[in-house]
N, C-alpha and C. Protein backbone atom coordinates (compact mmCIF):
# COMPACT_ATOMS: atom_id res chain seq x y z
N UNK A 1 -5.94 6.46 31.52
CA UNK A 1 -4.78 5.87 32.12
C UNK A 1 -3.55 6.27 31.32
N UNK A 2 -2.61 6.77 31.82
CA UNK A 2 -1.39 7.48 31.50
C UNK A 2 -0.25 5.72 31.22
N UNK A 3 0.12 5.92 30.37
CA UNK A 3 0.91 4.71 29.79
C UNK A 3 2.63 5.35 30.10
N UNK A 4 3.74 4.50 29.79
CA UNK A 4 5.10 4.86 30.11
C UNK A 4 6.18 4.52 29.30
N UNK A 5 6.71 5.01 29.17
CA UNK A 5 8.27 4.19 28.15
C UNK A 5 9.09 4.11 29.44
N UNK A 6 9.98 3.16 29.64
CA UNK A 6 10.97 3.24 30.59
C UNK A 6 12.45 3.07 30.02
N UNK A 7 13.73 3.57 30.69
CA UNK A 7 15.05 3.81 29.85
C UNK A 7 15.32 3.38 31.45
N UNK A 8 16.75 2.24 31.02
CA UNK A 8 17.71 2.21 32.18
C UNK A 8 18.97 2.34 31.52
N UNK A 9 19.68 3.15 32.44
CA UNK A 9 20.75 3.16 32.03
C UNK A 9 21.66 2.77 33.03
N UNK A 10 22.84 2.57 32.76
CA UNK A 10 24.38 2.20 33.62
C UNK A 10 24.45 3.15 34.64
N UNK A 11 24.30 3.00 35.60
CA UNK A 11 24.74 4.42 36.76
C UNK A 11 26.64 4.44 37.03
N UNK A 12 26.47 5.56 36.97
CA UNK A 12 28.41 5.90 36.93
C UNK A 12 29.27 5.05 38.16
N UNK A 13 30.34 4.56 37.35
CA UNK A 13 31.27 3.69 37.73
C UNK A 13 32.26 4.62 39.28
N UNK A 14 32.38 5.99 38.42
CA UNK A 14 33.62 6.31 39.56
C UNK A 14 33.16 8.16 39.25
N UNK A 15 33.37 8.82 39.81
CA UNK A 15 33.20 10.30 40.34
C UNK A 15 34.04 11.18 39.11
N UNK A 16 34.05 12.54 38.78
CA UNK A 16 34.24 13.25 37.72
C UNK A 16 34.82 14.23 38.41
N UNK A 17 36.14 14.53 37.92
CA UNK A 17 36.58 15.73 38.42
C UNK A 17 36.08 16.81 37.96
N UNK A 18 35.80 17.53 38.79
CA UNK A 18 35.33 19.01 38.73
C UNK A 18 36.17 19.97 39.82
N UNK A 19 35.55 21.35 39.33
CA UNK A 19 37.08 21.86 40.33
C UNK A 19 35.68 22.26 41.57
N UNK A 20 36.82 22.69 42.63
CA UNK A 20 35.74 22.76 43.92
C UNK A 20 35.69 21.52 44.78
N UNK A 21 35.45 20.34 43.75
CA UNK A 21 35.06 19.23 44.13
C UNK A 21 36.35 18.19 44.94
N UNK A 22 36.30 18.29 46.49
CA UNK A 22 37.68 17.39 46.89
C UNK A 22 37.53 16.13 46.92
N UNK A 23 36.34 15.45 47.81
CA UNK A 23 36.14 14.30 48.23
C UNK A 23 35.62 13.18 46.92
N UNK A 24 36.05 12.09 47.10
CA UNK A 24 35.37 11.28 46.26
C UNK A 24 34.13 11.11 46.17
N UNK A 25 33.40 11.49 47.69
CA UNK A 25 31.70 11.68 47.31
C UNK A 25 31.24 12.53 46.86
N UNK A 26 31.68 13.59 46.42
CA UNK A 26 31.34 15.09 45.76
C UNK A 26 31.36 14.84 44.78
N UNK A 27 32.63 14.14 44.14
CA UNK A 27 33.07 13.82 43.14
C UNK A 27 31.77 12.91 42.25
N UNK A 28 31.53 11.84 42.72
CA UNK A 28 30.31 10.57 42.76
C UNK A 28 29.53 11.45 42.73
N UNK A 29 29.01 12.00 43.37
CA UNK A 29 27.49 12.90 43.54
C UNK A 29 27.11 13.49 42.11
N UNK A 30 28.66 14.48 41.88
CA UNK A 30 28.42 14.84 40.61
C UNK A 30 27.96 14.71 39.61
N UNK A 31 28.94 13.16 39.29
CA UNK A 31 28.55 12.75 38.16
C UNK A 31 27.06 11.82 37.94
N UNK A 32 26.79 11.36 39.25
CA UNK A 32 25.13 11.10 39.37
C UNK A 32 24.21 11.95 38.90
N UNK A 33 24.77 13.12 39.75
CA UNK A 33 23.62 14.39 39.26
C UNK A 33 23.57 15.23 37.89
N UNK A 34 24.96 14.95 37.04
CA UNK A 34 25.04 14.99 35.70
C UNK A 34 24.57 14.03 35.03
N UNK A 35 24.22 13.00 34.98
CA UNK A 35 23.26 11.80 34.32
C UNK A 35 21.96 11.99 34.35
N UNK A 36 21.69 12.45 35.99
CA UNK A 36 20.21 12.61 36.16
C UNK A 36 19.83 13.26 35.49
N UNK A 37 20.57 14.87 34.93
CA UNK A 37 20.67 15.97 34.41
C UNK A 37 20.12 16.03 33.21
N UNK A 38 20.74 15.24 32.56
CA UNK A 38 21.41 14.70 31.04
C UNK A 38 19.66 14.48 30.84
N UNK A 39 19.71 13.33 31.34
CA UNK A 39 18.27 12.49 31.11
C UNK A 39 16.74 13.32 30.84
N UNK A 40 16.77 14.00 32.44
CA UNK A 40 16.16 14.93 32.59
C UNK A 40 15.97 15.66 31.22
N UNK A 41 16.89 16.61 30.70
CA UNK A 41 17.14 17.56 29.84
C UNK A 41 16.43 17.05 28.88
N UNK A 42 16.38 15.29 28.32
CA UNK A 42 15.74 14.87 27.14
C UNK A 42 14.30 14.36 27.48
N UNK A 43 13.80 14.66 28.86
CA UNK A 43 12.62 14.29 29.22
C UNK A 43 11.99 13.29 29.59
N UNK A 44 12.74 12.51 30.37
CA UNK A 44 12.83 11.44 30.85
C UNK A 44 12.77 12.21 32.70
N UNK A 45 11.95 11.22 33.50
CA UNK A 45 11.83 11.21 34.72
C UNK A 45 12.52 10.61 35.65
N UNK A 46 13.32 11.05 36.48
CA UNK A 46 14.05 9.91 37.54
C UNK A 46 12.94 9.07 38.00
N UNK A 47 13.16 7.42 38.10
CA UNK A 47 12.59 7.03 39.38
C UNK A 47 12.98 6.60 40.45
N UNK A 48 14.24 6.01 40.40
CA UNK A 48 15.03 5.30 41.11
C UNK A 48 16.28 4.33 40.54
N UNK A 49 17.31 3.99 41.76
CA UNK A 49 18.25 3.32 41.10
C UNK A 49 18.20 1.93 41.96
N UNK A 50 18.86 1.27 41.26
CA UNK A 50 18.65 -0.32 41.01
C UNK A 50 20.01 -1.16 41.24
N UNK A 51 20.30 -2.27 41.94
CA UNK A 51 21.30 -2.78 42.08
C UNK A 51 20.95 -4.59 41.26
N UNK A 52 21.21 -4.55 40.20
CA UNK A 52 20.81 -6.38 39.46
C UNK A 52 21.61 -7.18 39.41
N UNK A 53 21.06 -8.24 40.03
CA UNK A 53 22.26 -9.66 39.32
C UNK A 53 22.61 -9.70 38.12
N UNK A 54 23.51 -10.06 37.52
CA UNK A 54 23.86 -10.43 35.84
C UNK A 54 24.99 -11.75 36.03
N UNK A 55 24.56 -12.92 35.49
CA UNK A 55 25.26 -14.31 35.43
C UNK A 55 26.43 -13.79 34.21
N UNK A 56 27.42 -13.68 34.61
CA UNK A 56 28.34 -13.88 33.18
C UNK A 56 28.91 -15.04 32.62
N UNK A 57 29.77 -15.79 32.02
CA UNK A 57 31.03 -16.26 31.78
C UNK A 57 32.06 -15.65 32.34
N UNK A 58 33.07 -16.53 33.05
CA UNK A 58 34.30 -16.74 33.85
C UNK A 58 34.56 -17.91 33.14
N UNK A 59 35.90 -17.92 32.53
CA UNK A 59 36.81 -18.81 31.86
C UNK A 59 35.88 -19.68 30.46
N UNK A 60 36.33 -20.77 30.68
CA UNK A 60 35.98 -21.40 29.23
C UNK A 60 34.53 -22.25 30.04
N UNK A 61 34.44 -22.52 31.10
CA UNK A 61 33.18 -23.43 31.50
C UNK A 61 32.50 -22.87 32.35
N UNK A 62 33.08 -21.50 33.09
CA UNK A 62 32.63 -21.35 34.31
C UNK A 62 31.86 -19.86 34.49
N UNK A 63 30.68 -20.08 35.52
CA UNK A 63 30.07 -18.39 35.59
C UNK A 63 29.99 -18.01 36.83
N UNK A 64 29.61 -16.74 36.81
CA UNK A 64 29.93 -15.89 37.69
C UNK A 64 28.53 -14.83 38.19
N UNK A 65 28.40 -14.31 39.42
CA UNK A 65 27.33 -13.29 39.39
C UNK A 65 27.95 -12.14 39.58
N UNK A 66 27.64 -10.99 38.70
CA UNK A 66 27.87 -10.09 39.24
C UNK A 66 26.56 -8.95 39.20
N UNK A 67 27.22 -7.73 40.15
CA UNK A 67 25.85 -6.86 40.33
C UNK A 67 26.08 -5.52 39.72
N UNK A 68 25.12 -5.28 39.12
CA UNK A 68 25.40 -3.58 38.21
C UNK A 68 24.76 -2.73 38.92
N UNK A 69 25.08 -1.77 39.23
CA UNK A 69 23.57 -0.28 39.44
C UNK A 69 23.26 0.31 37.94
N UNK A 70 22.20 0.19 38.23
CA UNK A 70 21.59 1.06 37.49
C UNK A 70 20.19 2.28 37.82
N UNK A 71 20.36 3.06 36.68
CA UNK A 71 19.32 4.08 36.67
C UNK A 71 18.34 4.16 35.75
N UNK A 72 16.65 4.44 36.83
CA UNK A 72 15.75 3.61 36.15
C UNK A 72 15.23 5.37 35.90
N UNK A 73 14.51 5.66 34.66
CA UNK A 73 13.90 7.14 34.35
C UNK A 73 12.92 6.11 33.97
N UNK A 74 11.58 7.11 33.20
CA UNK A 74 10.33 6.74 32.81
C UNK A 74 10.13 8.17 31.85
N UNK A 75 8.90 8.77 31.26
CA UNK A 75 8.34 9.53 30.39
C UNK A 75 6.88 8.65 29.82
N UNK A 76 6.09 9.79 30.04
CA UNK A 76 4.52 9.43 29.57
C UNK A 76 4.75 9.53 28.08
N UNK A 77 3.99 8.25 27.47
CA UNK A 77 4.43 8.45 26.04
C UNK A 77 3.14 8.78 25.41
N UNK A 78 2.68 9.41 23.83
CA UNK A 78 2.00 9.78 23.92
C UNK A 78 0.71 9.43 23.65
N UNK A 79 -0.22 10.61 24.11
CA UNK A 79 -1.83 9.75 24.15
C UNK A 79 -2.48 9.47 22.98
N UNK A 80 -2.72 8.16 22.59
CA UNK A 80 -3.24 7.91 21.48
C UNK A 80 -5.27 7.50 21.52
N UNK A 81 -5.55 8.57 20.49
CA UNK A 81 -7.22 8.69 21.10
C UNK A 81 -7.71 7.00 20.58
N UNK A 82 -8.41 6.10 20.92
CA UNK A 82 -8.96 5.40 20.39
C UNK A 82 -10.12 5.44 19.27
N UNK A 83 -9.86 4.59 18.06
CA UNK A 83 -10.50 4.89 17.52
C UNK A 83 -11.49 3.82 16.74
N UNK A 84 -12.95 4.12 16.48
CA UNK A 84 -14.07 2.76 16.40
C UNK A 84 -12.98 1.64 15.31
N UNK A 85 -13.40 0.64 15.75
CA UNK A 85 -12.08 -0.66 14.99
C UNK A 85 -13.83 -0.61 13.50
N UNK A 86 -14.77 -0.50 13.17
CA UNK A 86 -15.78 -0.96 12.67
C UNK A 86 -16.74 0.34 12.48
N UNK A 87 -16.47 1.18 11.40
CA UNK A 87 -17.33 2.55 11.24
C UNK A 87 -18.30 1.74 11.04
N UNK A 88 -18.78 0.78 9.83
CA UNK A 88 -19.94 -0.10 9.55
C UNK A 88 -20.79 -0.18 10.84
N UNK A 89 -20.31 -0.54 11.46
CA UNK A 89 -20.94 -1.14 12.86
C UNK A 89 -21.38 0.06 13.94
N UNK A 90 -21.17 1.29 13.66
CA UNK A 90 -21.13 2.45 14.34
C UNK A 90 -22.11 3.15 13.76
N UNK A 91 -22.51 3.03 12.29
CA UNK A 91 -23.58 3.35 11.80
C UNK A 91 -25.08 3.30 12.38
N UNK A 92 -26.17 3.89 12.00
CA UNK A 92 -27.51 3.77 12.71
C UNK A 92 -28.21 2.40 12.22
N UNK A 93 -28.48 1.43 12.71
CA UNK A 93 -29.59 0.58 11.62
C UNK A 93 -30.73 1.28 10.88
N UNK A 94 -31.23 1.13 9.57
CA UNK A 94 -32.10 1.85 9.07
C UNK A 94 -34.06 1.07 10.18
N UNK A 95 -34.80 2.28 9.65
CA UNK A 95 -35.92 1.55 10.72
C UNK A 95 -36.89 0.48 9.86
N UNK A 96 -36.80 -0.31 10.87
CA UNK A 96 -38.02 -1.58 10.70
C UNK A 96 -37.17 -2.68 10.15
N UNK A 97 -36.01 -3.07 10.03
CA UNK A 97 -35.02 -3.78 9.76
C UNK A 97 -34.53 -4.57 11.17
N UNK A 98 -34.58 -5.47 11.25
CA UNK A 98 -33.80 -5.99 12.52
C UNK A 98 -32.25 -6.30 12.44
N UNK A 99 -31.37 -6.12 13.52
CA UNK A 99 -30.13 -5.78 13.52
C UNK A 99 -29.53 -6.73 12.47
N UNK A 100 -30.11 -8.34 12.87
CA UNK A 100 -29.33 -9.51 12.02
C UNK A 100 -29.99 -9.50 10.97
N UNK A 101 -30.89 -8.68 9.98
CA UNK A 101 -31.40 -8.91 8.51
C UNK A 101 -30.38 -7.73 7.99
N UNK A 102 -30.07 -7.24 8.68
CA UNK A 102 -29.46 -5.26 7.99
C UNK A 102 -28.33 -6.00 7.42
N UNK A 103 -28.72 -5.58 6.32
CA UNK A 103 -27.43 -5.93 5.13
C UNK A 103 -26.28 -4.84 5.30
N UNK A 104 -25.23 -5.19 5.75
CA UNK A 104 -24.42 -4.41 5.52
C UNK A 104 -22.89 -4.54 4.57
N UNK A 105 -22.65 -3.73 3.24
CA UNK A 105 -21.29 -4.33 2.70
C UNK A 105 -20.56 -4.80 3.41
N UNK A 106 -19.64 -5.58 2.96
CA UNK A 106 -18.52 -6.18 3.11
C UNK A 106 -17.35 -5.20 3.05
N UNK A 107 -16.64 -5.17 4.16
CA UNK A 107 -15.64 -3.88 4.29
C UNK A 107 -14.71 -4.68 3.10
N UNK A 108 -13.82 -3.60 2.56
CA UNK A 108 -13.03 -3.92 1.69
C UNK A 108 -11.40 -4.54 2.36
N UNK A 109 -10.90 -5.18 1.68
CA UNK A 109 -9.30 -6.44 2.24
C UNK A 109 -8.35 -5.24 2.06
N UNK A 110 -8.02 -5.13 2.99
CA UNK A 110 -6.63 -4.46 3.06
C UNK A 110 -5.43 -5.16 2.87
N UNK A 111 -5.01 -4.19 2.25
CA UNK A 111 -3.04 -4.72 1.81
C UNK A 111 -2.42 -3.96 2.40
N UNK A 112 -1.42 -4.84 3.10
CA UNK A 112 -0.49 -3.92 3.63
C UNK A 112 0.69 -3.54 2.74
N UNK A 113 1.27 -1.81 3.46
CA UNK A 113 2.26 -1.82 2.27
C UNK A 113 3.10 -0.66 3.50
N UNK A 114 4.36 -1.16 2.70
CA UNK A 114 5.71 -1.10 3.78
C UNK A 114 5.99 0.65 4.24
N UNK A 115 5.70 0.90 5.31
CA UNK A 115 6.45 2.27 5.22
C UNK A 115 7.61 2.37 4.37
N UNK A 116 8.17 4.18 4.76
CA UNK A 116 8.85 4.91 4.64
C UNK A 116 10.22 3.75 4.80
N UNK A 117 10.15 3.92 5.84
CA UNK A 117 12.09 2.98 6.58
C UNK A 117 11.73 1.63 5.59
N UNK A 118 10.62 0.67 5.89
CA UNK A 118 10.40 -0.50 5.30
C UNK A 118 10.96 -0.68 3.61
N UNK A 119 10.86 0.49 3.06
CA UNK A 119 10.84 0.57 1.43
C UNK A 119 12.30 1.16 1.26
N UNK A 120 12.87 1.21 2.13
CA UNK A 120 14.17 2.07 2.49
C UNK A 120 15.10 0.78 2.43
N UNK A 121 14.84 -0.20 3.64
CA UNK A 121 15.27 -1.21 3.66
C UNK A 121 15.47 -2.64 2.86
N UNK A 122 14.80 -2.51 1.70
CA UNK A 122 14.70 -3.82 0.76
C UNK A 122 15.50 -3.06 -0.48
N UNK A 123 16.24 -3.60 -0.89
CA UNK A 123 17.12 -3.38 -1.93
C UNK A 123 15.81 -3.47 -3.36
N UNK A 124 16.81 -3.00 -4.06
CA UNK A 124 16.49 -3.34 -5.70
C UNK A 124 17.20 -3.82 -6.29
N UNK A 125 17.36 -5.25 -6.42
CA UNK A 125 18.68 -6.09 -7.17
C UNK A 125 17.98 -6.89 -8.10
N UNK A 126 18.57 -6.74 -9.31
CA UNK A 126 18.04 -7.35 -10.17
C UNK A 126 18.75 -8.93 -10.02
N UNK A 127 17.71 -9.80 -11.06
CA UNK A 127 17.71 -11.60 -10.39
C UNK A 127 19.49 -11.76 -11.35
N UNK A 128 19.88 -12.68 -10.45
CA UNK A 128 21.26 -13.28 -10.67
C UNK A 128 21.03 -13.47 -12.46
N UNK A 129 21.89 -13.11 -12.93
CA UNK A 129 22.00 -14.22 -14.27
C UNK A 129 22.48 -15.49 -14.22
N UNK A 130 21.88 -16.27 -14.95
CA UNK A 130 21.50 -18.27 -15.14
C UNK A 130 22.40 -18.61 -16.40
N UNK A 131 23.36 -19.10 -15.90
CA UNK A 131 24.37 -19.34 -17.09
C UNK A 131 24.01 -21.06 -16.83
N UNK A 132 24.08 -21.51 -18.45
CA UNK A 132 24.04 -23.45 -18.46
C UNK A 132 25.28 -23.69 -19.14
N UNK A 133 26.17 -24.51 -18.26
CA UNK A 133 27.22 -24.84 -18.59
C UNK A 133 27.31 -26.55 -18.94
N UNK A 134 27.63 -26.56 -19.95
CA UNK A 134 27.19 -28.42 -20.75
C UNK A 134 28.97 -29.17 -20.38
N UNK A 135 29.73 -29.85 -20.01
CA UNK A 135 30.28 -30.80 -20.29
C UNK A 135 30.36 -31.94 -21.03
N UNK A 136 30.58 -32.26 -22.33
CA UNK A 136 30.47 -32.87 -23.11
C UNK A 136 31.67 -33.51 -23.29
């Protein structure tokens, strides 16, 4: 089964001048078909476009609906092979042993430890200095 990432984006507000181009639907078309383009180019699939409600704020108490288009692409992301969660358990039983006597170690406790970005992201600050201030 083929899995998906999906990207929406804003579909264009108003048409792009280009030369050639007179009408405002040429114009519109364009710049549709330059988005599609765009997208395309980074490998992303058209699927269709989309018209959504969105509730905003209007004034200090009051809301509003309004409707956006948007453009929906997709891309197959990639195939990841599955792999046994339990080598232990994938092993042969030895013979004349029954499954529930077969001694098998105790897999070892994993620690987790932070990627690349993760170890990137936590500073190295050394602890505040502790000053005691007496009033006497």
């Amino acid at each position: 089964m083929t899995a998906y990432d999906y990207r929406v984006v804003p579909a264009p507000k108003r048409g792009v001048k280009e030369r050639g181009l007179k009408t405002s639907e040429d114009r519109y078309a364009h710049a549709l078909q330059s988005t599609i383009n765009e997208m395309a180019a980074k490998g992303w699939e058209y699927q269709r476009a989309e018209t959504l409600p969105c509730e905003e704020r209007q004034g200090f108490r009051g809301r509003s609906t309004v409707y956006h288009s948007v453009l929906v692409f997709r891309r197959a992301t990639a195939q990841v092979t599955p792999v046994a969660a339990d080598p232990i358990a994938a092993q042969p039983q030895p013979q004349g042993l029954s499954a529930s006597r077969a001694e098998t170690p105790a897999p070892a406790p994993t620690r987790a430890v932070p990627g690349a970005r993760e170890a990137q992201e936590i500073p190295d600050r050394p602890a505040p200095a502790v000053t005691a201030s007496r009033d006497d």
